[in-house]
C-alpha atoms as a PDB file:
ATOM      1  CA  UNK A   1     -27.911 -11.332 -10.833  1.00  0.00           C
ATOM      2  CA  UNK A   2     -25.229 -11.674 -12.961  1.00  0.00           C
ATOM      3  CA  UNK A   3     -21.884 -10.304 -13.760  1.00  0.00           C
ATOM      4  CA  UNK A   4     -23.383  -9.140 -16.589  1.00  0.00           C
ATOM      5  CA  UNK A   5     -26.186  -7.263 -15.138  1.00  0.00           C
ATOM      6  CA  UNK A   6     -23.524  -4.624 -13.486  1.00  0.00           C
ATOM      7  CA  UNK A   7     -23.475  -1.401 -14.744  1.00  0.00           C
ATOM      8  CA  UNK A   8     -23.332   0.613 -12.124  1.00  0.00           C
ATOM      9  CA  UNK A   9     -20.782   1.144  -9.490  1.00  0.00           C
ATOM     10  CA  UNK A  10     -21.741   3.170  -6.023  1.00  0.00           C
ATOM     11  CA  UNK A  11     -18.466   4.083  -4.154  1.00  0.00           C
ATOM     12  CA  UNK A  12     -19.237   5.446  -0.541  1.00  0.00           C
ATOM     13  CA  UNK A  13     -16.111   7.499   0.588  1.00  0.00           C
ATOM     14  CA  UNK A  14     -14.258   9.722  -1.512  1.00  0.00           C
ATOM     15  CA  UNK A  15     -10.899   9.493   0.058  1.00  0.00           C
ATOM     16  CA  UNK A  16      -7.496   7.648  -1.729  1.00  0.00           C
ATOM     17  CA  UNK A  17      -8.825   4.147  -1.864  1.00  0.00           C
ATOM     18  CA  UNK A  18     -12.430   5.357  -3.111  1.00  0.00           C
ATOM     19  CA  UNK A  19     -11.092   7.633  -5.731  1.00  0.00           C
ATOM     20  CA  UNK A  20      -8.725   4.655  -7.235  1.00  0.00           C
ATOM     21  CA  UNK A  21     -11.399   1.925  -6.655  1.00  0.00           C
ATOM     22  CA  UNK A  22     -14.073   4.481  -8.838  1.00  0.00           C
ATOM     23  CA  UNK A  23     -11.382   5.384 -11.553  1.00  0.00           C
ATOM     24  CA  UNK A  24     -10.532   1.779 -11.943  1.00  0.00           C
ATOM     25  CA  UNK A  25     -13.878   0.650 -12.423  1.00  0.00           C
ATOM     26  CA  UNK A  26     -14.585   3.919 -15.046  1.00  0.00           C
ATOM     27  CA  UNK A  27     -11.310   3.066 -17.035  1.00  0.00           C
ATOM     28  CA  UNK A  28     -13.073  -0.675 -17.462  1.00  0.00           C
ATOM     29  CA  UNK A  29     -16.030   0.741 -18.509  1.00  0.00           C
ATOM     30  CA  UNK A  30     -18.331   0.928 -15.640  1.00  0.00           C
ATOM     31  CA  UNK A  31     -20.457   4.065 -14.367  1.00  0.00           C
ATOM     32  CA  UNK A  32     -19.549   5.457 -11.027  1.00  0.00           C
ATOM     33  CA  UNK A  33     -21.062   7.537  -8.656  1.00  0.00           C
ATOM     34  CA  UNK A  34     -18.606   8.695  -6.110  1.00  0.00           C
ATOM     35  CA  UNK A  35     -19.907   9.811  -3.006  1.00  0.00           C
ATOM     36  CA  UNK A  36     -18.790  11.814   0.205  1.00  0.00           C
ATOM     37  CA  UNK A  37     -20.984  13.596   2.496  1.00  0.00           C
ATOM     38  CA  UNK A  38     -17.782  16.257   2.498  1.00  0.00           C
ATOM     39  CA  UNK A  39     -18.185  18.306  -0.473  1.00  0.00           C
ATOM     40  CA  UNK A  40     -14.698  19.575  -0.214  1.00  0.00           C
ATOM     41  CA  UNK A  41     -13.049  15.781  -0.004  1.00  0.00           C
ATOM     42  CA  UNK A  42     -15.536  15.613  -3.384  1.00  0.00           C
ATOM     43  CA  UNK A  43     -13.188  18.714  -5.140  1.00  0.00           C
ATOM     44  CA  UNK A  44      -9.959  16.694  -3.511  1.00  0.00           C
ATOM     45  CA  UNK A  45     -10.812  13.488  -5.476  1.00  0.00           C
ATOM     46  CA  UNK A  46     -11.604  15.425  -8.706  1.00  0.00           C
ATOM     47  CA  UNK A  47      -8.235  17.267  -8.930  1.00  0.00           C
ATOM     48  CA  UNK A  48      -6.792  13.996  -8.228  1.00  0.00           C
ATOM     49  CA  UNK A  49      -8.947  12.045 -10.545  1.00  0.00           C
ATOM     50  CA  UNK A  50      -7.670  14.133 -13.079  1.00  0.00           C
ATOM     51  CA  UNK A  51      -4.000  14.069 -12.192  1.00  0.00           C
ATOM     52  CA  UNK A  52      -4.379  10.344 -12.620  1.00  0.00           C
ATOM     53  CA  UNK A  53      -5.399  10.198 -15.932  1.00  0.00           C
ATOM     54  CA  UNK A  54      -3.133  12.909 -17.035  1.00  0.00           C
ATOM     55  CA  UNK A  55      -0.410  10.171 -15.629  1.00  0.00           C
ATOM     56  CA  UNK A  56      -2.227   7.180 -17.857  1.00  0.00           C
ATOM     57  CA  UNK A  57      -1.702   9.647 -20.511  1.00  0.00           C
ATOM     58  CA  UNK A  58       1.397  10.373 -20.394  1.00  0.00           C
ATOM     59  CA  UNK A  59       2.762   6.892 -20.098  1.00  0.00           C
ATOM     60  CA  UNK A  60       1.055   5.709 -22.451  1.00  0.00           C
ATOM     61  CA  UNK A  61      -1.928   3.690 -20.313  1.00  0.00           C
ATOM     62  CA  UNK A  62      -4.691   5.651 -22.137  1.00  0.00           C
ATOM     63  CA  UNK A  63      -5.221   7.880 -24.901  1.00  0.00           C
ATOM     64  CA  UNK A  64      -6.621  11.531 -24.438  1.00  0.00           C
ATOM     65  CA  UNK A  65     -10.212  10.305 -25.555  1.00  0.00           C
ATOM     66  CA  UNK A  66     -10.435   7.207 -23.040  1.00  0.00           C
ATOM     67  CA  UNK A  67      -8.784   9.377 -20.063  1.00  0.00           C
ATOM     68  CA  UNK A  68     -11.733  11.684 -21.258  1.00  0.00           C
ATOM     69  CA  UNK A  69     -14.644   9.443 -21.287  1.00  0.00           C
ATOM     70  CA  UNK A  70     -13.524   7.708 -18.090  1.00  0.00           C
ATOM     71  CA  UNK A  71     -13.770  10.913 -16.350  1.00  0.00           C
ATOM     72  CA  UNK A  72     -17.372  11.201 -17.967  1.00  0.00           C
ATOM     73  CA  UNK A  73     -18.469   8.213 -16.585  1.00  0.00           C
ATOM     74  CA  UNK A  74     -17.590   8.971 -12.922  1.00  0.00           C
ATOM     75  CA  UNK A  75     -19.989  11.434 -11.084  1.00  0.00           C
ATOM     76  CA  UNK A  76     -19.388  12.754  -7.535  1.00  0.00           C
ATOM     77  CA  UNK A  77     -22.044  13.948  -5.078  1.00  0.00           C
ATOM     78  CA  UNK A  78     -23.034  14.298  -1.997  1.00  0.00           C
ATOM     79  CA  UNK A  79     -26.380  13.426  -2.025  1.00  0.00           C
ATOM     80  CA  UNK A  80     -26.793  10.396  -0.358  1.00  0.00           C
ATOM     81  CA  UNK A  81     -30.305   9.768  -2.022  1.00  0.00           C
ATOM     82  CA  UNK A  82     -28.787  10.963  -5.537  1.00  0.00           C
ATOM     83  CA  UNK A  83     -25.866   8.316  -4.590  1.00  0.00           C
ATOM     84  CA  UNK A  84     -28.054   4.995  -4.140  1.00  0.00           C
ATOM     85  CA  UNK A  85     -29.976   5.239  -7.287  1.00  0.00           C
ATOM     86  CA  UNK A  86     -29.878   2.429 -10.262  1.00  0.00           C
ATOM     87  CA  UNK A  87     -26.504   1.245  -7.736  1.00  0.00           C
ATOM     88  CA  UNK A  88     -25.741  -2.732  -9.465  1.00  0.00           C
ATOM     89  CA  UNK A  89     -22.940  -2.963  -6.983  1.00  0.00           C
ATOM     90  CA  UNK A  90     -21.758  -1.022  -3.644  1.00  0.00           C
ATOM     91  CA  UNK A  91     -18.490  -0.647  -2.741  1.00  0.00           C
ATOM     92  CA  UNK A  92     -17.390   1.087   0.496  1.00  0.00           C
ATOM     93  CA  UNK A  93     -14.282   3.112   1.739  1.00  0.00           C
ATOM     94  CA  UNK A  94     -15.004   5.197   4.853  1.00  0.00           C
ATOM     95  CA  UNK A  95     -12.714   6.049   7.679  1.00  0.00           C
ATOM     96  CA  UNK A  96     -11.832   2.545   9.966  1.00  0.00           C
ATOM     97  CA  UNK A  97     -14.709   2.973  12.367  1.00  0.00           C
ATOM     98  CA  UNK A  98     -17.162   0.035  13.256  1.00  0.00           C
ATOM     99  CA  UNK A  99     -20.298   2.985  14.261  1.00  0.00           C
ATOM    100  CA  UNK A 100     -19.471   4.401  11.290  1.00  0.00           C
ATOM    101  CA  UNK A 101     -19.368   1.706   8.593  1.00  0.00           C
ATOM    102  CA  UNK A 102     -22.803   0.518  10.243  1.00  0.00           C
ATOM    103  CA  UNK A 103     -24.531   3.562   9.780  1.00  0.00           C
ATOM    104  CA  UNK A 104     -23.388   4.179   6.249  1.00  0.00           C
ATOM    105  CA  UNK A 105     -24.352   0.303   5.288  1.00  0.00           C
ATOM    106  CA  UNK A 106     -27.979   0.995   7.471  1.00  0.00           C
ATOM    107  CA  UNK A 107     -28.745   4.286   5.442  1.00  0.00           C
ATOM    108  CA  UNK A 108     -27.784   3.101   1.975  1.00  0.00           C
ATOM    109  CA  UNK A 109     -30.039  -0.025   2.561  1.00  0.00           C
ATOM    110  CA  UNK A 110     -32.458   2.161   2.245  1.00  0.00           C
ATOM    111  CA  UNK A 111     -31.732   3.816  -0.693  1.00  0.00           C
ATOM    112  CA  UNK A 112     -30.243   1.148  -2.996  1.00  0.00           C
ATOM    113  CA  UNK A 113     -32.348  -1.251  -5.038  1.00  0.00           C
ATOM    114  CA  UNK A 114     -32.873  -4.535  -3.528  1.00  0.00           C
ATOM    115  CA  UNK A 115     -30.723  -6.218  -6.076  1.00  0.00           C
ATOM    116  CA  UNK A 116     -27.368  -4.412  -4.872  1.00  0.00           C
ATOM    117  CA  UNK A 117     -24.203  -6.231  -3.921  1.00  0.00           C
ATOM    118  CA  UNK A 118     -22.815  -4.271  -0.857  1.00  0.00           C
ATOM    119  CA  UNK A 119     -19.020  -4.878  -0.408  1.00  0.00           C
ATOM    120  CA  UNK A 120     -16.739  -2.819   2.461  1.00  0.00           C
ATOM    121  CA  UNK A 121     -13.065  -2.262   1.744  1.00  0.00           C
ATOM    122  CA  UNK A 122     -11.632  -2.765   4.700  1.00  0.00           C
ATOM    123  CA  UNK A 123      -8.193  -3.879   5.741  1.00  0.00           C
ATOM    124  CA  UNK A 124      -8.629  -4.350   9.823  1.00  0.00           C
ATOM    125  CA  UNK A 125     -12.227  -5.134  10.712  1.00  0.00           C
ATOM    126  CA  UNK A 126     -14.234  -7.890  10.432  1.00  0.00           C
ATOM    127  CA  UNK A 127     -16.991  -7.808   7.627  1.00  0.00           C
ATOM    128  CA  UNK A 128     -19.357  -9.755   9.337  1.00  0.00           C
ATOM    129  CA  UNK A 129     -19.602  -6.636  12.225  1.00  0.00           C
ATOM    130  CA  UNK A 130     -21.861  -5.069   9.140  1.00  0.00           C
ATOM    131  CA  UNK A 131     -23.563  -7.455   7.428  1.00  0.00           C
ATOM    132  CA  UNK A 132     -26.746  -7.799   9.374  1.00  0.00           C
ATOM    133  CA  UNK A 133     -27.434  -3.726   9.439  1.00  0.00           C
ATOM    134  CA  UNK A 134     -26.875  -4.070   5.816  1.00  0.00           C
ATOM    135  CA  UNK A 135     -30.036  -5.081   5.424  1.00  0.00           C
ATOM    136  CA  UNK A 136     -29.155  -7.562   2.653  1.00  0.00           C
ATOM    137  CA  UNK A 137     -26.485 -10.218   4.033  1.00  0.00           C
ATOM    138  CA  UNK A 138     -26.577 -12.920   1.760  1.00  0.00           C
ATOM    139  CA  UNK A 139     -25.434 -10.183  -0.547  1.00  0.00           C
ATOM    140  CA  UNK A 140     -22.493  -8.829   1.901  1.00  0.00           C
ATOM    141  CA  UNK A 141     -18.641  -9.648   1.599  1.00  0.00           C
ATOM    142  CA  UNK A 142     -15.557  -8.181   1.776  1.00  0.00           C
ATOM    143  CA  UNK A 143     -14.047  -6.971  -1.560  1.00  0.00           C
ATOM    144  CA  UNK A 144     -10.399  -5.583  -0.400  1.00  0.00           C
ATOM    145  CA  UNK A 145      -8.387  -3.788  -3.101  1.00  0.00           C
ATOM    146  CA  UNK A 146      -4.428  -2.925  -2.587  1.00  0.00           C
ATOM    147  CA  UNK A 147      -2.739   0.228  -3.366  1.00  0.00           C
ATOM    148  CA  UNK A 148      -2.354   1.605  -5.785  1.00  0.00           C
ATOM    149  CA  UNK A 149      -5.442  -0.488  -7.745  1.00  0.00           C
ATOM    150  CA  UNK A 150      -3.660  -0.665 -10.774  1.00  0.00           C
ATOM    151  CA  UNK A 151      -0.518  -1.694  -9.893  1.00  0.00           C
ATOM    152  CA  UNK A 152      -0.988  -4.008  -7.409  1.00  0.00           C
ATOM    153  CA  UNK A 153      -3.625  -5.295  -9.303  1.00  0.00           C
ATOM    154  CA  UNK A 154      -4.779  -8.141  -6.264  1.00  0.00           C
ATOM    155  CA  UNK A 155      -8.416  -7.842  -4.506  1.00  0.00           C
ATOM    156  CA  UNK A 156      -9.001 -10.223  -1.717  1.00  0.00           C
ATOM    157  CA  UNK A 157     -12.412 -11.102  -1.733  1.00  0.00           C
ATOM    158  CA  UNK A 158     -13.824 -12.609   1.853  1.00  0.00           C
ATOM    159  CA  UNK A 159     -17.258 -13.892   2.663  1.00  0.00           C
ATOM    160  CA  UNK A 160     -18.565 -14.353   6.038  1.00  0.00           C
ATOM    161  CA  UNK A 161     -20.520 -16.983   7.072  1.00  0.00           C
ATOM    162  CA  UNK A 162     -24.235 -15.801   5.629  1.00  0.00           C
ATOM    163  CA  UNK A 163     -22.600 -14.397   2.544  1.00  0.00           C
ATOM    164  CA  UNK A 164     -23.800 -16.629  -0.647  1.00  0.00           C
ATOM    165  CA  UNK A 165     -22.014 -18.761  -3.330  1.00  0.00           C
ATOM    166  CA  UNK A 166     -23.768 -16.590  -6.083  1.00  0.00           C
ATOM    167  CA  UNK A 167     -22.365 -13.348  -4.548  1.00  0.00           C
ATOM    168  CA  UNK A 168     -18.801 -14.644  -4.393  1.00  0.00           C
ATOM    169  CA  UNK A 169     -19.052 -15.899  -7.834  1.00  0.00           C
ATOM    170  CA  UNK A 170     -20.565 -12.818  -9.005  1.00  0.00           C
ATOM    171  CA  UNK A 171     -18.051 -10.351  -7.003  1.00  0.00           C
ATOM    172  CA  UNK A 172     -15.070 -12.655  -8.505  1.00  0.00           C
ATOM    173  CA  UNK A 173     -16.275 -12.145 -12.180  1.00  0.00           C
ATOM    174  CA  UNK A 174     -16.272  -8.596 -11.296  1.00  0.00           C
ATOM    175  CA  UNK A 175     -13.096  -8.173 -10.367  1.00  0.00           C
ATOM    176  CA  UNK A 176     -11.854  -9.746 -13.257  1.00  0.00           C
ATOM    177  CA  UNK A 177     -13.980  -7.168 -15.263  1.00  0.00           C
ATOM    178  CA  UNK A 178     -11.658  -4.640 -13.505  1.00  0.00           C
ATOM    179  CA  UNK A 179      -8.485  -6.033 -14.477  1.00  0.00           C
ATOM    180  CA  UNK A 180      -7.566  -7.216 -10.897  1.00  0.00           C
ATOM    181  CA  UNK A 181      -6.908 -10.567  -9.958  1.00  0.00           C
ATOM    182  CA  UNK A 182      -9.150 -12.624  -7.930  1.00  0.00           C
ATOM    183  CA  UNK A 183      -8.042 -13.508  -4.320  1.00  0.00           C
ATOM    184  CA  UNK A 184     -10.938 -16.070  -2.843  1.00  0.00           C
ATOM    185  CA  UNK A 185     -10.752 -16.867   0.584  1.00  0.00           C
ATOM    186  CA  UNK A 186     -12.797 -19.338   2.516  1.00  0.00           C
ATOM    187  CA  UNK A 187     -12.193 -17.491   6.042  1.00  0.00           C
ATOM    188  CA  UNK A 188     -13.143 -14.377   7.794  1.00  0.00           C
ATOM    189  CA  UNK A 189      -9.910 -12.566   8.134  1.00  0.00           C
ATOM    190  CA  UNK A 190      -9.242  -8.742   9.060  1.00  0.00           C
ATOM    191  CA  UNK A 191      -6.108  -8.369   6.791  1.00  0.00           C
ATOM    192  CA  UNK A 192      -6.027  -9.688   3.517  1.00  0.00           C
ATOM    193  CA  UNK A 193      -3.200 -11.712   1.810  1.00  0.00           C
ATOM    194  CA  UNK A 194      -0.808  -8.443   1.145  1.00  0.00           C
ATOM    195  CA  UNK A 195      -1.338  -6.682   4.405  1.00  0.00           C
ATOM    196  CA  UNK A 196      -1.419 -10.372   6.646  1.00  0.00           C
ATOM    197  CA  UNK A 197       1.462 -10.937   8.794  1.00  0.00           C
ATOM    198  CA  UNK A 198       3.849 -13.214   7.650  1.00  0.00           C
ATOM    199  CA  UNK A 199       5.056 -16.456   9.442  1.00  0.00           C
ATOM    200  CA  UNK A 200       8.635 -15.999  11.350  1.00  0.00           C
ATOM    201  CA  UNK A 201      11.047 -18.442   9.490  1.00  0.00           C
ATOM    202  CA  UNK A 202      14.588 -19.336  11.069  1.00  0.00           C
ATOM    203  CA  UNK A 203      17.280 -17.281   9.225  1.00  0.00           C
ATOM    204  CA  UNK A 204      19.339 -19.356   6.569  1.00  0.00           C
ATOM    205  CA  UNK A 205      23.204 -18.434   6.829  1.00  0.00           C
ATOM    206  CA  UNK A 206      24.580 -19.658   3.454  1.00  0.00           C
ATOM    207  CA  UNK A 207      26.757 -21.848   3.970  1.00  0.00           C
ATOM    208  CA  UNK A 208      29.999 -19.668   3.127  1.00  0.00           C
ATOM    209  CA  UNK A 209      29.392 -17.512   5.816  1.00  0.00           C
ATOM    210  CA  UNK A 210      28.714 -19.633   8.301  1.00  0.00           C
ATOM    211  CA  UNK A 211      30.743 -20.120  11.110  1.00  0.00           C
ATOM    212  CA  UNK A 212      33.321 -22.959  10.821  1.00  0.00           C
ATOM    213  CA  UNK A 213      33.875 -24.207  14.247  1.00  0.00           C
ATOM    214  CA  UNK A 214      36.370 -23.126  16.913  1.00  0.00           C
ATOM    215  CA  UNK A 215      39.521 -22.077  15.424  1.00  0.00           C
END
């Protein structure tokens, strides 16, 4: 598959990362479905959805038509069944729980077209603890976006070690597609470059406050 071939963007998990993943992907031009098996987390997102584009609007990001058609292009359900069909490209945001994120990745296996990319979102677990009850692991990576999406405009993309050349390639196309910019990383890591812990370095004193000796 190619970049190219993406139309349509599944994103499991309604909460603050799904809703700015989905609206970032429907302000580039993309067709989302937006699910949550909570139908009230479902009316959350929309109010917020819409707060966010009244924001673009107002400083000047979109006009009233685009905010308007980029809502139009991103439908919400819970429906699981509803959620997987014609779904180019999968990408997950459910609560930080291993069970969880396997079960979700197991059911939508089934429901998804053989062709979908599945990606997870997440910040502190390793990717490759899903891949195999995805059903699909050559097509399986890690595609972590950075809030908020369109400010700090950085996705980490990480494969694990069944995860194929053509799906990186294709997943870092796509995130150019999106306006964000490419992170590619060649090992399994559960933080990505924002959120990884940075190296201690000695403390520099310049030099005119540094102590002169015994007096």
């Amino acid at each position: 598959m190619k970049v190219e071939d993406i139309r349509r963007v599944l994103i499991v998990g309604a909460g603050t990362m799904g809703q700015q993943i989905s609206l970032q992907c429907a302000m580039h031009g993309y067709y989302v479905t937006l699910y949550d098996i909570a139908p009230e987390v479902l009316e959350t997102a929309t109010s917020q959805l819409k707060l966010y584009t009244t924001q673009f609007v107002t400083e000047g990001r979109l006009t009233q038509e685009e905010a308007t058609d980029t809502l139009a292009r991103i439908t919400r359900t819970n429906d699981p069944k509803d959620a997987g069909v014609g779904a180019d490209l999968l990408s997950e945001s459910v609560p930080e729980h291993t069970k969880l994120k396997c079960e979700v990745f197991a059911q939508f296996n089934q429901l998804c077209p053989p062709h979908t990319i599945f990606t997870t979102n997440t910040s502190t677990l390793l990717s490759s603890k899903f891949a195999k009850v995805s059903g699909r692991p050559s097509q399986f990576a890690a595609l972590h976006f950075h809030q908020l999406v369109w400010e700090a405009n950085v996705v980490d993309i990480m494969p694990y070690s069944g995860t194929s050349q053509e799906t990186m390639e294709l997943l870092h196309a796509f995130a150019k597609r999106i306006g964000q910019i490419p992170i590619m990383l060649k090992k399994r890591s559960m933080k990505g470059i924002i959120n990884a812990p940075k190296p201690k370095r000695p403390i520099k004193v310049p030099a005119r406050y540094a102590p002169s000796g015994p007096n």
